[in-house]
Each structure stands twice: as structure tokens, then as C-alpha cells.
PDB file of N, CA and C in Angstrom:
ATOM      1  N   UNK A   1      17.326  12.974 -40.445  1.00  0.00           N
ATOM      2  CA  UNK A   1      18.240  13.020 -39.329  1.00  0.00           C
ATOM      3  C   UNK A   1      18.040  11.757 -38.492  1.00  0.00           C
ATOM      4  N   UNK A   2      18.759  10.953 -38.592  1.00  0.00           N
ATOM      5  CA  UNK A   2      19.244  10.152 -37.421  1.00  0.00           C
ATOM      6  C   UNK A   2      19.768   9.834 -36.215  1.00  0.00           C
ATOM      7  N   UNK A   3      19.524  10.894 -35.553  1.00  0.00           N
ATOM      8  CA  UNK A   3      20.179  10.949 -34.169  1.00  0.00           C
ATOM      9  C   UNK A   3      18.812  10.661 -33.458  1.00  0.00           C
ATOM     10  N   UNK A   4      17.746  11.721 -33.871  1.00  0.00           N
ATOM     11  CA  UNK A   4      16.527  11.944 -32.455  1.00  0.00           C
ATOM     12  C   UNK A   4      16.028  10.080 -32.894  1.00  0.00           C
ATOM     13  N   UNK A   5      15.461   9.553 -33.844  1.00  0.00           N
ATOM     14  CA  UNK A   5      15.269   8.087 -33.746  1.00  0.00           C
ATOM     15  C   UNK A   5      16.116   7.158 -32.799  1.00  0.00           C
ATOM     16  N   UNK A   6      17.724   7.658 -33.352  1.00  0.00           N
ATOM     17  CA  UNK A   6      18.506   6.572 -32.121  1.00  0.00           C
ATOM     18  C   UNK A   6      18.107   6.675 -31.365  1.00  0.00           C
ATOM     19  N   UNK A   7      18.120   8.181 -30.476  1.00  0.00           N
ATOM     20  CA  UNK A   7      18.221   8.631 -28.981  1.00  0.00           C
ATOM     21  C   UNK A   7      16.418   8.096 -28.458  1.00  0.00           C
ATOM     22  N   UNK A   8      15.708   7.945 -29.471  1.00  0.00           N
ATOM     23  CA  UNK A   8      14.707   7.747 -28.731  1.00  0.00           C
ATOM     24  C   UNK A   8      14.855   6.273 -28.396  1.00  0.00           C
ATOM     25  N   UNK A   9      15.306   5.162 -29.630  1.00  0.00           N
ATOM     26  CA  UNK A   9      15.238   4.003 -29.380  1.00  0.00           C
ATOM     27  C   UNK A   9      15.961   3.353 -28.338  1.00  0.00           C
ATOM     28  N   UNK A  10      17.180   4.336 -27.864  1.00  0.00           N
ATOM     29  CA  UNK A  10      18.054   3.984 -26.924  1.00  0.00           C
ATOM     30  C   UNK A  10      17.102   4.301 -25.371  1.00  0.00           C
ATOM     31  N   UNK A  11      17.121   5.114 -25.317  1.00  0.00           N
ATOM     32  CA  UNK A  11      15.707   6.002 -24.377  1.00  0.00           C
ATOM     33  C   UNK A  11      14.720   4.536 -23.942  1.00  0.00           C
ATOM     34  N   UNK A  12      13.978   4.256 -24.639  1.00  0.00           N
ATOM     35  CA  UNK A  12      12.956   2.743 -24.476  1.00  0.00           C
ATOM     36  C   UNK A  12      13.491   1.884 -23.978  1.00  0.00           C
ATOM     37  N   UNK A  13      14.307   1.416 -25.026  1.00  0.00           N
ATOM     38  CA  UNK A  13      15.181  -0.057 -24.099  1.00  0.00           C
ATOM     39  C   UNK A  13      16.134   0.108 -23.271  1.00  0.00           C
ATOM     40  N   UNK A  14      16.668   1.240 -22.640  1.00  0.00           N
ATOM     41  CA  UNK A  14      17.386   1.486 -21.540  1.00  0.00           C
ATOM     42  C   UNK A  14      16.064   1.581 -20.582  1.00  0.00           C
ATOM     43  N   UNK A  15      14.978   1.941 -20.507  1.00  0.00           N
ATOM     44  CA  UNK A  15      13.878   2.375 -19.317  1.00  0.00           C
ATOM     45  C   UNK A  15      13.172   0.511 -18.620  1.00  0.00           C
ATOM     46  N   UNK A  16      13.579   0.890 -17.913  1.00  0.00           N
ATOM     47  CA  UNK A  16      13.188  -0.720 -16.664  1.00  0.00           C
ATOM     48  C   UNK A  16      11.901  -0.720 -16.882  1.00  0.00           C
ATOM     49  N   UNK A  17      11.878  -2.426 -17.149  1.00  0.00           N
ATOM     50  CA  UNK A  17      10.219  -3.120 -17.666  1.00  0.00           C
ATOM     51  C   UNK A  17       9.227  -2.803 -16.376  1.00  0.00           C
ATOM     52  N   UNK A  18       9.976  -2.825 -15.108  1.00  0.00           N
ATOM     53  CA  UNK A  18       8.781  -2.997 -13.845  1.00  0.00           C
ATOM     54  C   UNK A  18       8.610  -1.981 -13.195  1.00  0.00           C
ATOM     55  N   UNK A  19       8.378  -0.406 -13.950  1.00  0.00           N
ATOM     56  CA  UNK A  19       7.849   0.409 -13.223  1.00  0.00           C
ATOM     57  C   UNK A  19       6.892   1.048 -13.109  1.00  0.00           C
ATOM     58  N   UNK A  20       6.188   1.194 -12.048  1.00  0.00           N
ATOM     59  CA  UNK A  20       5.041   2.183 -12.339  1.00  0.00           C
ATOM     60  C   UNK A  20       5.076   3.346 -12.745  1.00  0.00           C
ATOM     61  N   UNK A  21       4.054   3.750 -13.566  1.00  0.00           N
ATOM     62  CA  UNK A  21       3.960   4.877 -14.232  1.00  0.00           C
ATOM     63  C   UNK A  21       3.434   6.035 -12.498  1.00  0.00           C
ATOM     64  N   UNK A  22       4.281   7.525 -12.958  1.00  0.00           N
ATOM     65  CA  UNK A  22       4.669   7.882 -11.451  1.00  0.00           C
ATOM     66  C   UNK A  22       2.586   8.497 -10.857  1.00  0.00           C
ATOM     67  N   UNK A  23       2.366   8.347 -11.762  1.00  0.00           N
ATOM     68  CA  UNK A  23       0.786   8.674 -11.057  1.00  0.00           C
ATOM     69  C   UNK A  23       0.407   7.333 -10.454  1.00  0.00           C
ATOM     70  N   UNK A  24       0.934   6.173 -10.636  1.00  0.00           N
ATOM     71  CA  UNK A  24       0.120   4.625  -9.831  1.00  0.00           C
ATOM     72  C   UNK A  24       1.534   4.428  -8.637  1.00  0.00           C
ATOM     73  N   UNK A  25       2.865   4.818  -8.398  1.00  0.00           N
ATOM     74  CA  UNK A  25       3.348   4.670  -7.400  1.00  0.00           C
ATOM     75  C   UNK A  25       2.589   4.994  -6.509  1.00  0.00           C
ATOM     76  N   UNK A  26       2.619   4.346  -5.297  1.00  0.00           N
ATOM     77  CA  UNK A  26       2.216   4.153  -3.962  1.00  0.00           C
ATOM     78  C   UNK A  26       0.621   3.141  -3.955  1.00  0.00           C
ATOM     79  N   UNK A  27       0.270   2.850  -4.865  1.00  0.00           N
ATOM     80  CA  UNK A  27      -1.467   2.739  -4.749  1.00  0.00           C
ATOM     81  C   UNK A  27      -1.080   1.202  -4.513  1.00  0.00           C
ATOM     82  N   UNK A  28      -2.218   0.673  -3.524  1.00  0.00           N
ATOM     83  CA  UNK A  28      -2.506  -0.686  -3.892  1.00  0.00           C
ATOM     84  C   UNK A  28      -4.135  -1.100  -3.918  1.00  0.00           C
ATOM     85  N   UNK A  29      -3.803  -1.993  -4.759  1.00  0.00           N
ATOM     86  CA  UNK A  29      -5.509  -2.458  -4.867  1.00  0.00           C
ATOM     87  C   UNK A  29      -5.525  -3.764  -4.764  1.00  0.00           C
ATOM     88  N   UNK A  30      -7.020  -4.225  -4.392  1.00  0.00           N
ATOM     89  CA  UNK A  30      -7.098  -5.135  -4.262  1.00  0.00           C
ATOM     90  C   UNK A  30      -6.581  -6.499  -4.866  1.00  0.00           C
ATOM     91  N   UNK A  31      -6.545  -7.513  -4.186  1.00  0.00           N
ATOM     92  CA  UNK A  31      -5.963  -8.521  -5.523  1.00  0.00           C
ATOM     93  C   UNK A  31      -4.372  -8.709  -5.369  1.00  0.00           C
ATOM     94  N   UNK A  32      -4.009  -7.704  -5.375  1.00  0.00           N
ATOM     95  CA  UNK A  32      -2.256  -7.871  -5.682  1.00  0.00           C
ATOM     96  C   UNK A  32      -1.557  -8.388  -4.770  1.00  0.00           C
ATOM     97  N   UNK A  33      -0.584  -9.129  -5.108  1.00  0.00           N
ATOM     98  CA  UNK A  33       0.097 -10.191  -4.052  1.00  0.00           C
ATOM     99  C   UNK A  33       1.137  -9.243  -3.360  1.00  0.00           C
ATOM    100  N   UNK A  34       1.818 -10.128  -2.665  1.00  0.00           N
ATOM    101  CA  UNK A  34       3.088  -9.408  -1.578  1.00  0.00           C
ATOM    102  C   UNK A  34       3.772  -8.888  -2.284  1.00  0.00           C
ATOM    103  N   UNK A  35       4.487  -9.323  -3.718  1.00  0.00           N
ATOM    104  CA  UNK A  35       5.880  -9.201  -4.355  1.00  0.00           C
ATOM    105  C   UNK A  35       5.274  -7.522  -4.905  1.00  0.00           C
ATOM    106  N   UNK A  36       4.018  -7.420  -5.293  1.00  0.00           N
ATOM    107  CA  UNK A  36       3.581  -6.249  -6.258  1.00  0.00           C
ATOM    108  C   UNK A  36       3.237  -4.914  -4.706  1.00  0.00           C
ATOM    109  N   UNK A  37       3.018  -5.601  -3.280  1.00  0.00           N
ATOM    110  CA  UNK A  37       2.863  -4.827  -2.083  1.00  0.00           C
ATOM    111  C   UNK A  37       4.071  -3.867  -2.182  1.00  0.00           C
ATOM    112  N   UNK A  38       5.173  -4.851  -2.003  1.00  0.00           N
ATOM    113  CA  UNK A  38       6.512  -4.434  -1.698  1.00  0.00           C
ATOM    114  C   UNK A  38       7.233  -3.633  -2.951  1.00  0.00           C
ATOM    115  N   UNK A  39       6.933  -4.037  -4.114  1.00  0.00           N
ATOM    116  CA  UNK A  39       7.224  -2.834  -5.110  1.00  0.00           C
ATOM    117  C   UNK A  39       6.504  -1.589  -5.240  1.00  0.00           C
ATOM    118  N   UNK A  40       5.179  -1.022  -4.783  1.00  0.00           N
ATOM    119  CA  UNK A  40       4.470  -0.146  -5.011  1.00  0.00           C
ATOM    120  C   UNK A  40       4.996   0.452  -3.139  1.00  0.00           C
ATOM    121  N   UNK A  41       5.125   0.061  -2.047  1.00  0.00           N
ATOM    122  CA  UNK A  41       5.092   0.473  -0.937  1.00  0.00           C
ATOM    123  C   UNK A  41       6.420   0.598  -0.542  1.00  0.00           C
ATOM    124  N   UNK A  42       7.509  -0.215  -0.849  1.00  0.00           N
ATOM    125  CA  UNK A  42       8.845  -0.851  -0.585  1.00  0.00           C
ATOM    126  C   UNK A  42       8.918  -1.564   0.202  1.00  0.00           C
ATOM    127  N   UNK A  43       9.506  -1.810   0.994  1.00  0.00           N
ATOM    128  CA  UNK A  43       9.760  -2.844   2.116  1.00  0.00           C
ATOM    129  C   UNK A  43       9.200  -2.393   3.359  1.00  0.00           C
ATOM    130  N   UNK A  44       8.397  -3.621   4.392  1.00  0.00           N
ATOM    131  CA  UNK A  44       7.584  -2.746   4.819  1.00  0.00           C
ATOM    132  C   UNK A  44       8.439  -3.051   6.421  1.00  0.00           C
ATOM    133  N   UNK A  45       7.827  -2.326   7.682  1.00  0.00           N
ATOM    134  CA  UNK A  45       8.159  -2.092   8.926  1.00  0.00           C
ATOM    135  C   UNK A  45       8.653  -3.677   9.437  1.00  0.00           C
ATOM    136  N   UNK A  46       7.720  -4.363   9.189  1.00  0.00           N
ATOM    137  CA  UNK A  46       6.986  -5.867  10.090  1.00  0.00           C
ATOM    138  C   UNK A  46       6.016  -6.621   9.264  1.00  0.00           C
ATOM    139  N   UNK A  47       6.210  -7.988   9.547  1.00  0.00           N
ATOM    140  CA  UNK A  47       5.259  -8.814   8.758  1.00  0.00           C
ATOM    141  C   UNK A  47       4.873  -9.823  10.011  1.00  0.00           C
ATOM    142  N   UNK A  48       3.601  -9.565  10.013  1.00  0.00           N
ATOM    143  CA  UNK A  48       3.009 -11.196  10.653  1.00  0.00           C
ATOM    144  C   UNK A  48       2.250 -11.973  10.221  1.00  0.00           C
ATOM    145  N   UNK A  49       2.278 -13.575  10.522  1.00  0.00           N
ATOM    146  CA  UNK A  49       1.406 -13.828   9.591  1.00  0.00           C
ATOM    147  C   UNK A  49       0.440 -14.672  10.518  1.00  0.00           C
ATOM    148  N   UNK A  50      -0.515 -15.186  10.468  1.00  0.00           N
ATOM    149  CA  UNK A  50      -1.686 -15.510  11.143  1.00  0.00           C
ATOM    150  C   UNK A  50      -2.716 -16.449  10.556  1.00  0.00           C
ATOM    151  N   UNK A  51      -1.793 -17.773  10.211  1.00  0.00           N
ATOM    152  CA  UNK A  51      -3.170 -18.723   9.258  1.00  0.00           C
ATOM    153  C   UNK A  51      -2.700 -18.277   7.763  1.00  0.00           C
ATOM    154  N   UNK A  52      -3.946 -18.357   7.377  1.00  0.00           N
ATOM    155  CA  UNK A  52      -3.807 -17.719   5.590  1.00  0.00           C
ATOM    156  C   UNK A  52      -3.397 -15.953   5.762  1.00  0.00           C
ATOM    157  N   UNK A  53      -3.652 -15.387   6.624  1.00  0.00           N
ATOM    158  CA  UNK A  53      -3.714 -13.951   7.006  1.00  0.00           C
ATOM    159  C   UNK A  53      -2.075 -12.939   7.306  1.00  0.00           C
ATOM    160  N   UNK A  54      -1.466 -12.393   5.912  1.00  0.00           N
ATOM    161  CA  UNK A  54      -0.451 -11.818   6.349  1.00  0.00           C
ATOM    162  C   UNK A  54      -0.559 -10.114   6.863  1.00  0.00           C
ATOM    163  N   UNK A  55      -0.205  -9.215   7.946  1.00  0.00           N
ATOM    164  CA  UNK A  55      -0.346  -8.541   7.695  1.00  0.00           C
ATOM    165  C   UNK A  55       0.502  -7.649   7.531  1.00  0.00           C
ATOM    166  N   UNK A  56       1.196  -6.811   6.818  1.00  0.00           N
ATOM    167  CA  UNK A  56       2.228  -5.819   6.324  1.00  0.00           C
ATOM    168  C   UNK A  56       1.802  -4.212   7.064  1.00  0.00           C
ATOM    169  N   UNK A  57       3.143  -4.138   7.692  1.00  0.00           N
ATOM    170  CA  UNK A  57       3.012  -3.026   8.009  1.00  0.00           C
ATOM    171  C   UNK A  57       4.115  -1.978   8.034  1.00  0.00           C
ATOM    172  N   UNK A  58       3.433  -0.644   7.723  1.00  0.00           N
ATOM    173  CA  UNK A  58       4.715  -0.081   6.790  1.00  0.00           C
ATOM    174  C   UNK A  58       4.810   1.633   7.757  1.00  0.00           C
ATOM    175  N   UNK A  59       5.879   1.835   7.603  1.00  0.00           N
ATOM    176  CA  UNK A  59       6.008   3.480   8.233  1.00  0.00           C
ATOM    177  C   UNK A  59       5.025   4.975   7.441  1.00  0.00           C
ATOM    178  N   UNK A  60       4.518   5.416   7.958  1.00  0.00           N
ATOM    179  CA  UNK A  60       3.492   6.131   7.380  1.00  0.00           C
ATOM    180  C   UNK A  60       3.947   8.006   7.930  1.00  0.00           C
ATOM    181  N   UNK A  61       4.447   8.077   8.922  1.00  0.00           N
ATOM    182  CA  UNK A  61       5.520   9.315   9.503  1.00  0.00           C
ATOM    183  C   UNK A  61       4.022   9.697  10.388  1.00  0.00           C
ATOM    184  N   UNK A  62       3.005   9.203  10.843  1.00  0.00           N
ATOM    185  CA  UNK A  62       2.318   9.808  11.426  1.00  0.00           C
ATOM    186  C   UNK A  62       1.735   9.204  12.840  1.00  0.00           C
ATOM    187  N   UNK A  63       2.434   8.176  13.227  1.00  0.00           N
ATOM    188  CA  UNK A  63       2.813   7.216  14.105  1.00  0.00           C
ATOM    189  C   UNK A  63       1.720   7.535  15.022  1.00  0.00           C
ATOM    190  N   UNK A  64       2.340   9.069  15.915  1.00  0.00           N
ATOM    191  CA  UNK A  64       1.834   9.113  17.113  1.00  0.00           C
ATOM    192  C   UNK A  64       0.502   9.987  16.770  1.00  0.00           C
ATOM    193  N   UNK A  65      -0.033  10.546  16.046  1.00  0.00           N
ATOM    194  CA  UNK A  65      -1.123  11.424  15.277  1.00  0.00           C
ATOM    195  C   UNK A  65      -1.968  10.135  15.202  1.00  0.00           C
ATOM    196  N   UNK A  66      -1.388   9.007  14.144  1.00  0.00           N
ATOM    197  CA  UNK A  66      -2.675   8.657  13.709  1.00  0.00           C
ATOM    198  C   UNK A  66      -3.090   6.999  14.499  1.00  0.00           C
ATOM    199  N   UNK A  67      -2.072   6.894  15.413  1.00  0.00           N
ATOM    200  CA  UNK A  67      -1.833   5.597  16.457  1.00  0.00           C
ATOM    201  C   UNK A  67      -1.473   4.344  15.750  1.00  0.00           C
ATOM    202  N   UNK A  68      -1.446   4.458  14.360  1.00  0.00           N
ATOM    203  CA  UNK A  68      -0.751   2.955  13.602  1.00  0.00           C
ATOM    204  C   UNK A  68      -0.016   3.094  13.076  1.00  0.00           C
ATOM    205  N   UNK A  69       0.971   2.099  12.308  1.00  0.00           N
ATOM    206  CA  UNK A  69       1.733   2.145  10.880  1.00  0.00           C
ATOM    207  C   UNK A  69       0.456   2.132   9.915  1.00  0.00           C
ATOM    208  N   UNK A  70       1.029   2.760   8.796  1.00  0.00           N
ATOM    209  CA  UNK A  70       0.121   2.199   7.742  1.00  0.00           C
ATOM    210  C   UNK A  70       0.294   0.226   7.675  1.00  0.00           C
ATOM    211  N   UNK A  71      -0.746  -0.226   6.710  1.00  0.00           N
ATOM    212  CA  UNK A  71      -1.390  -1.325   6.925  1.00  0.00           C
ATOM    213  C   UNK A  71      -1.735  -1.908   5.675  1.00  0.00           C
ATOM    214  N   UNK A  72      -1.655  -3.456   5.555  1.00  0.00           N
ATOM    215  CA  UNK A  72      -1.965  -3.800   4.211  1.00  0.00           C
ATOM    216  C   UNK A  72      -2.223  -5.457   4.724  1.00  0.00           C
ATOM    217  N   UNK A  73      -3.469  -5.779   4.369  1.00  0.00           N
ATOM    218  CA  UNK A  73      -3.744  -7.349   5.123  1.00  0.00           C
ATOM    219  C   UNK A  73      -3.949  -8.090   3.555  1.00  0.00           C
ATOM    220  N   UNK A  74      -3.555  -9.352   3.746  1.00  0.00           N
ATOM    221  CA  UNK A  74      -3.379 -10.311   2.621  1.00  0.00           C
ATOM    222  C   UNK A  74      -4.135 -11.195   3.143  1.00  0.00           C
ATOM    223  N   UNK A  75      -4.774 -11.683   2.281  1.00  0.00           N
ATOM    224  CA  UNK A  75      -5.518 -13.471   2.812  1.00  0.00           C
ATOM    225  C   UNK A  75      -5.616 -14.328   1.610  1.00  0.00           C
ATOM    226  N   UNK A  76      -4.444 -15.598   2.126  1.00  0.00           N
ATOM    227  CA  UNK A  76      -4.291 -16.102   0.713  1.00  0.00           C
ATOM    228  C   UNK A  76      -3.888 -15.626  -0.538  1.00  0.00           C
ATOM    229  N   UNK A  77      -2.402 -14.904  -0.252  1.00  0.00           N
ATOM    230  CA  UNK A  77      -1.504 -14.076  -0.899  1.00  0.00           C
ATOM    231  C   UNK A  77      -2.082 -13.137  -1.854  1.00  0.00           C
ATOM    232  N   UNK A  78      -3.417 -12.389  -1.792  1.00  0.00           N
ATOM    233  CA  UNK A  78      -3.778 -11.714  -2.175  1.00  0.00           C
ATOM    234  C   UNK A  78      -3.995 -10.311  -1.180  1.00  0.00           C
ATOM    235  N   UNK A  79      -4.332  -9.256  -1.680  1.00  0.00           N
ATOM    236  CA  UNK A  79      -4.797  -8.208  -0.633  1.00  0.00           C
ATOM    237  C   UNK A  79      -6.165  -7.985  -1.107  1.00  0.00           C
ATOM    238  N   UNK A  80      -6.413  -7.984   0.522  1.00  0.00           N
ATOM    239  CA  UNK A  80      -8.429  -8.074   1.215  1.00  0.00           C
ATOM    240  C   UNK A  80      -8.539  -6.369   1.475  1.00  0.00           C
ATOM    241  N   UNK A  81      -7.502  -5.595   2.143  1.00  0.00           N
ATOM    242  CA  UNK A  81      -7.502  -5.077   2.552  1.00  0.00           C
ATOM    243  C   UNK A  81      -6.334  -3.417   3.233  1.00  0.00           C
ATOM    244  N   UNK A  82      -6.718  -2.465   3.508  1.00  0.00           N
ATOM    245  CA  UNK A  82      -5.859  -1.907   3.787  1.00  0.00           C
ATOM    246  C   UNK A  82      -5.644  -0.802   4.138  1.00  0.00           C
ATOM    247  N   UNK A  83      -5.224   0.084   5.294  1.00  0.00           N
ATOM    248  CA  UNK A  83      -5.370   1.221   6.001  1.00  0.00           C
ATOM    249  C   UNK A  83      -4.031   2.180   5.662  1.00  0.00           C
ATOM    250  N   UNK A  84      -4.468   3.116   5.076  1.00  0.00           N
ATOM    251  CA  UNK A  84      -3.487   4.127   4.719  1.00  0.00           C
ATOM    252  C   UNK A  84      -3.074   5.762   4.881  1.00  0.00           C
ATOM    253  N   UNK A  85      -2.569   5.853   5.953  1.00  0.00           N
ATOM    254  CA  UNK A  85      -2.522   7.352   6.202  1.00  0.00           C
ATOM    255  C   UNK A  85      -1.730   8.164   5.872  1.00  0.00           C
ATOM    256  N   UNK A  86      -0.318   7.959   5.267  1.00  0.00           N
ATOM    257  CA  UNK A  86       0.788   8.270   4.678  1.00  0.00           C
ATOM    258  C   UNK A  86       0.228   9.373   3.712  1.00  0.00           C
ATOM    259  N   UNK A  87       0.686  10.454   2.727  1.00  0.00           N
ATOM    260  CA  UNK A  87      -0.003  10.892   1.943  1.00  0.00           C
ATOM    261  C   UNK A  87       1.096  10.413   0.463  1.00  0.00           C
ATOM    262  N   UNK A  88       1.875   9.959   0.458  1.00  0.00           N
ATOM    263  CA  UNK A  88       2.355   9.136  -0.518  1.00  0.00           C
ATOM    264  C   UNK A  88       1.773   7.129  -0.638  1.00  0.00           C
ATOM    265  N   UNK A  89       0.783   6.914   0.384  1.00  0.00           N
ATOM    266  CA  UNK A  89       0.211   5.780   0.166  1.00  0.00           C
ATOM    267  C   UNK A  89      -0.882   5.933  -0.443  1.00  0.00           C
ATOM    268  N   UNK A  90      -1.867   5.055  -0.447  1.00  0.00           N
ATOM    269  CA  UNK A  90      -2.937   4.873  -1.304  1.00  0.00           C
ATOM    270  C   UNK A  90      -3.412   3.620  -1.533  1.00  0.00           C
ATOM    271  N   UNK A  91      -4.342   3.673  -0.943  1.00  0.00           N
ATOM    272  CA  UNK A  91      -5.815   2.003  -1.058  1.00  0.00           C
ATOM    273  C   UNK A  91      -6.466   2.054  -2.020  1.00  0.00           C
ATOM    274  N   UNK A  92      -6.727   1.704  -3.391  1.00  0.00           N
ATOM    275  CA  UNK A  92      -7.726   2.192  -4.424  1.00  0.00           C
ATOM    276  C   UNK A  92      -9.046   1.071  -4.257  1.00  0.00           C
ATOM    277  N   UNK A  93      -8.954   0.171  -2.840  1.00  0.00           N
ATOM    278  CA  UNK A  93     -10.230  -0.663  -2.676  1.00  0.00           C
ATOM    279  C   UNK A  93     -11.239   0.389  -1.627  1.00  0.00           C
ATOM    280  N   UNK A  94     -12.320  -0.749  -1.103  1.00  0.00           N
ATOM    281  CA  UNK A  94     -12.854  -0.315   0.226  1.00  0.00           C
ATOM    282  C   UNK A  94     -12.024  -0.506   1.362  1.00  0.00           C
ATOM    283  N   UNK A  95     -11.517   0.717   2.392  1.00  0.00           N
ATOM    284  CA  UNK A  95     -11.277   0.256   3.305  1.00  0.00           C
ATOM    285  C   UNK A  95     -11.304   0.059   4.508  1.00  0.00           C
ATOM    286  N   UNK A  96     -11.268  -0.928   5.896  1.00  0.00           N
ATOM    287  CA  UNK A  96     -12.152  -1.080   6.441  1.00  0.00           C
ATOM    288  C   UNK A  96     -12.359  -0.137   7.630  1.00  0.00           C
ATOM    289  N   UNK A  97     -10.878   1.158   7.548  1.00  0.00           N
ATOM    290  CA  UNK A  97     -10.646   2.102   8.223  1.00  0.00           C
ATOM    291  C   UNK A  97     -10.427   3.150   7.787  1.00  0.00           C
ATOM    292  N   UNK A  98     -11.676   3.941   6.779  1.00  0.00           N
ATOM    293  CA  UNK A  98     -11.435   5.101   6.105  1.00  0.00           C
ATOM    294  C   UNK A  98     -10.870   5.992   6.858  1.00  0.00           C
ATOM    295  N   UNK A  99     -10.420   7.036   6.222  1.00  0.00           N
ATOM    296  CA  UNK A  99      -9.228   8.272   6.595  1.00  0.00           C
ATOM    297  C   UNK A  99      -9.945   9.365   7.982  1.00  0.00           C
ATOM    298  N   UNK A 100     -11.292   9.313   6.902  1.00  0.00           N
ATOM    299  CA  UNK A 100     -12.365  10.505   7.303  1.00  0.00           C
ATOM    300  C   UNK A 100     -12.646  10.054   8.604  1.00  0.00           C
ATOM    301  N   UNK A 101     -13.306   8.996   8.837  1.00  0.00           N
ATOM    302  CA  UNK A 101     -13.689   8.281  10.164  1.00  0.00           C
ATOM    303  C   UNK A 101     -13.628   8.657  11.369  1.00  0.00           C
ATOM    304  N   UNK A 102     -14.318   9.238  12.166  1.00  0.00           N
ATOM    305  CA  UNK A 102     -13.924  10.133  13.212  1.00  0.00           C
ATOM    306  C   UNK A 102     -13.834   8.698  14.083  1.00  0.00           C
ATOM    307  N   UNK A 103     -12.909   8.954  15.050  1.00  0.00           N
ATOM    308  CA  UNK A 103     -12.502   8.181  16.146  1.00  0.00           C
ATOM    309  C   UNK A 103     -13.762   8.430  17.251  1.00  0.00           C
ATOM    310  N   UNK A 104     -14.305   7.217  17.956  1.00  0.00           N
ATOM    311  CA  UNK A 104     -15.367   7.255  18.642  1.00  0.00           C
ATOM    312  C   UNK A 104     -15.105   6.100  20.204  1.00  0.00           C
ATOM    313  N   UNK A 105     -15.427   7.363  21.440  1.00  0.00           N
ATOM    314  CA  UNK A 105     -15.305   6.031  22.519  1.00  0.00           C
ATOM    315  C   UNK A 105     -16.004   4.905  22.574  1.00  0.00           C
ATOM    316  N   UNK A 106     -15.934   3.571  22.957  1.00  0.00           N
ATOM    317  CA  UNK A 106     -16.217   2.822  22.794  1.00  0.00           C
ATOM    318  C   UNK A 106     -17.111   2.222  24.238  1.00  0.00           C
ATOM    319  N   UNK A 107     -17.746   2.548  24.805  1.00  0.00           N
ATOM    320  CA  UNK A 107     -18.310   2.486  25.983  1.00  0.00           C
ATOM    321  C   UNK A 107     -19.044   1.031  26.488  1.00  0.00           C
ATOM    322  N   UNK A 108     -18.348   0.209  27.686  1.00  0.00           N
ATOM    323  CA  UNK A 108     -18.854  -0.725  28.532  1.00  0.00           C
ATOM    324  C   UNK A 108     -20.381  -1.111  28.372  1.00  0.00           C
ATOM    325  N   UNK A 109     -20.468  -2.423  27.774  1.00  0.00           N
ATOM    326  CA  UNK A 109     -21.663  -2.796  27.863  1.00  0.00           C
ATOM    327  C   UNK A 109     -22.716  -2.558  29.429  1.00  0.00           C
ATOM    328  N   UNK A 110     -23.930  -2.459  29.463  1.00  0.00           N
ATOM    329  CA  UNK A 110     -24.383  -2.077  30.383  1.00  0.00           C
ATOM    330  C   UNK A 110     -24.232  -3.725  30.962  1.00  0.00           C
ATOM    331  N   UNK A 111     -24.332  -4.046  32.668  1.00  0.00           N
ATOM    332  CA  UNK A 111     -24.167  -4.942  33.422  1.00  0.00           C
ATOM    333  C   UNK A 111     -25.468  -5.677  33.277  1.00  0.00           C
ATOM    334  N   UNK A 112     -26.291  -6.946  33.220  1.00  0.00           N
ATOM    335  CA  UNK A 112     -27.495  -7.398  32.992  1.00  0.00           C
ATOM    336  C   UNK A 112     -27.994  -7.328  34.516  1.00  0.00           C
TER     337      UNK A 112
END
């Protein structure tokens, strides 16, 4: 039978070369440049850039909960870095503002 071979071969070369497989959507890891940011995250809130230092920042729906956008810092079109609270995002590096991290006051040096 010749149909299920077509339909599969048609199936392959109709399926788009640049997608992630749906378990690696949202993740970024270290290393990966802007163009691979913006395909795994989409387009993000705001970009600034600062020297070699870009930083991307993207809507995460938890704004006033978690006090940021999610976050993704580049240095030298790579990513160093990146803060993610979204539950469709994902950092697969170290990052420098884990999730868990309890928020802590920050109290006035004593006067000499």
C-alpha cells in the first residue's frame, strides 16, 4: 500500500525546519544568541542595551506578585543570564535570581 508512505513523506517535508520540539519550547540556555531568545520566548516587552550588555525583557503575567518582567541578559550576543517566573518560561543555566529565593530586607549600613 502506497498511501501511508506518501502521507508520511508528505507529513516531513511539509513540517517547518525551525521548531522546537514542544518539550524545549520556552527554555533558554546559556550561550544562545538574541535571534534563538526571540524564537524560544517570542518577542519580548523592551530591549536595552548597555555597552556589550543587552537586556530582554519579556511579559511573564505575574508583574505585580513577582515585581519584574521576566528577564534574559546577553553579553556579547550571547546569554550570561536569566530570571524567569512565567511558568511557560524556563532558564536551563544558573540563575542569578532563583525562583525559590525568599525576598529579604535589605537594612542601612550601620553609621561609623
Amino acid at each position: 500500500m502506497r498511501i501511508v508512505p506518501l502521507a508520511v513523506l508528505t507529513l516531513v517535508l511539509a513540517a517547518p525546519g525551525n521548531t522546537l520540539p514542544a518539550q524545549q519550547a520556552g527554555v533558554i540556555r546559556p550561550g544562545m544568541t538574541e535571534v534563538q531568545v526571540r524564537e524560544s520566548w517570542g518577542e519580548p516587552l523592551m530591549v536595552r542595551q548597555r555597552g556589550e550588555f543587552m537586556y530582554m525583557f519579556f511579559e511573564n503575567g505575574c508583574l505585580k506578585t513577582c515585581g519584574m518582567h521576566d528577564l534574559v541578559i546577553l553579553q556579547g550576543g550571547q546569554v550570561v543570564d536569566a530570571v524567569a517566573r512565567a511558568s511557560y518560561h524556563s532558564y536551563d543555566g544558573v540563575s542569578s535570581s532563583p525562583s525559590e529565593r525568599v525576598p529579604e530586607p535589605t537594612l542601612p549600613a550601620a553609621s561609623p
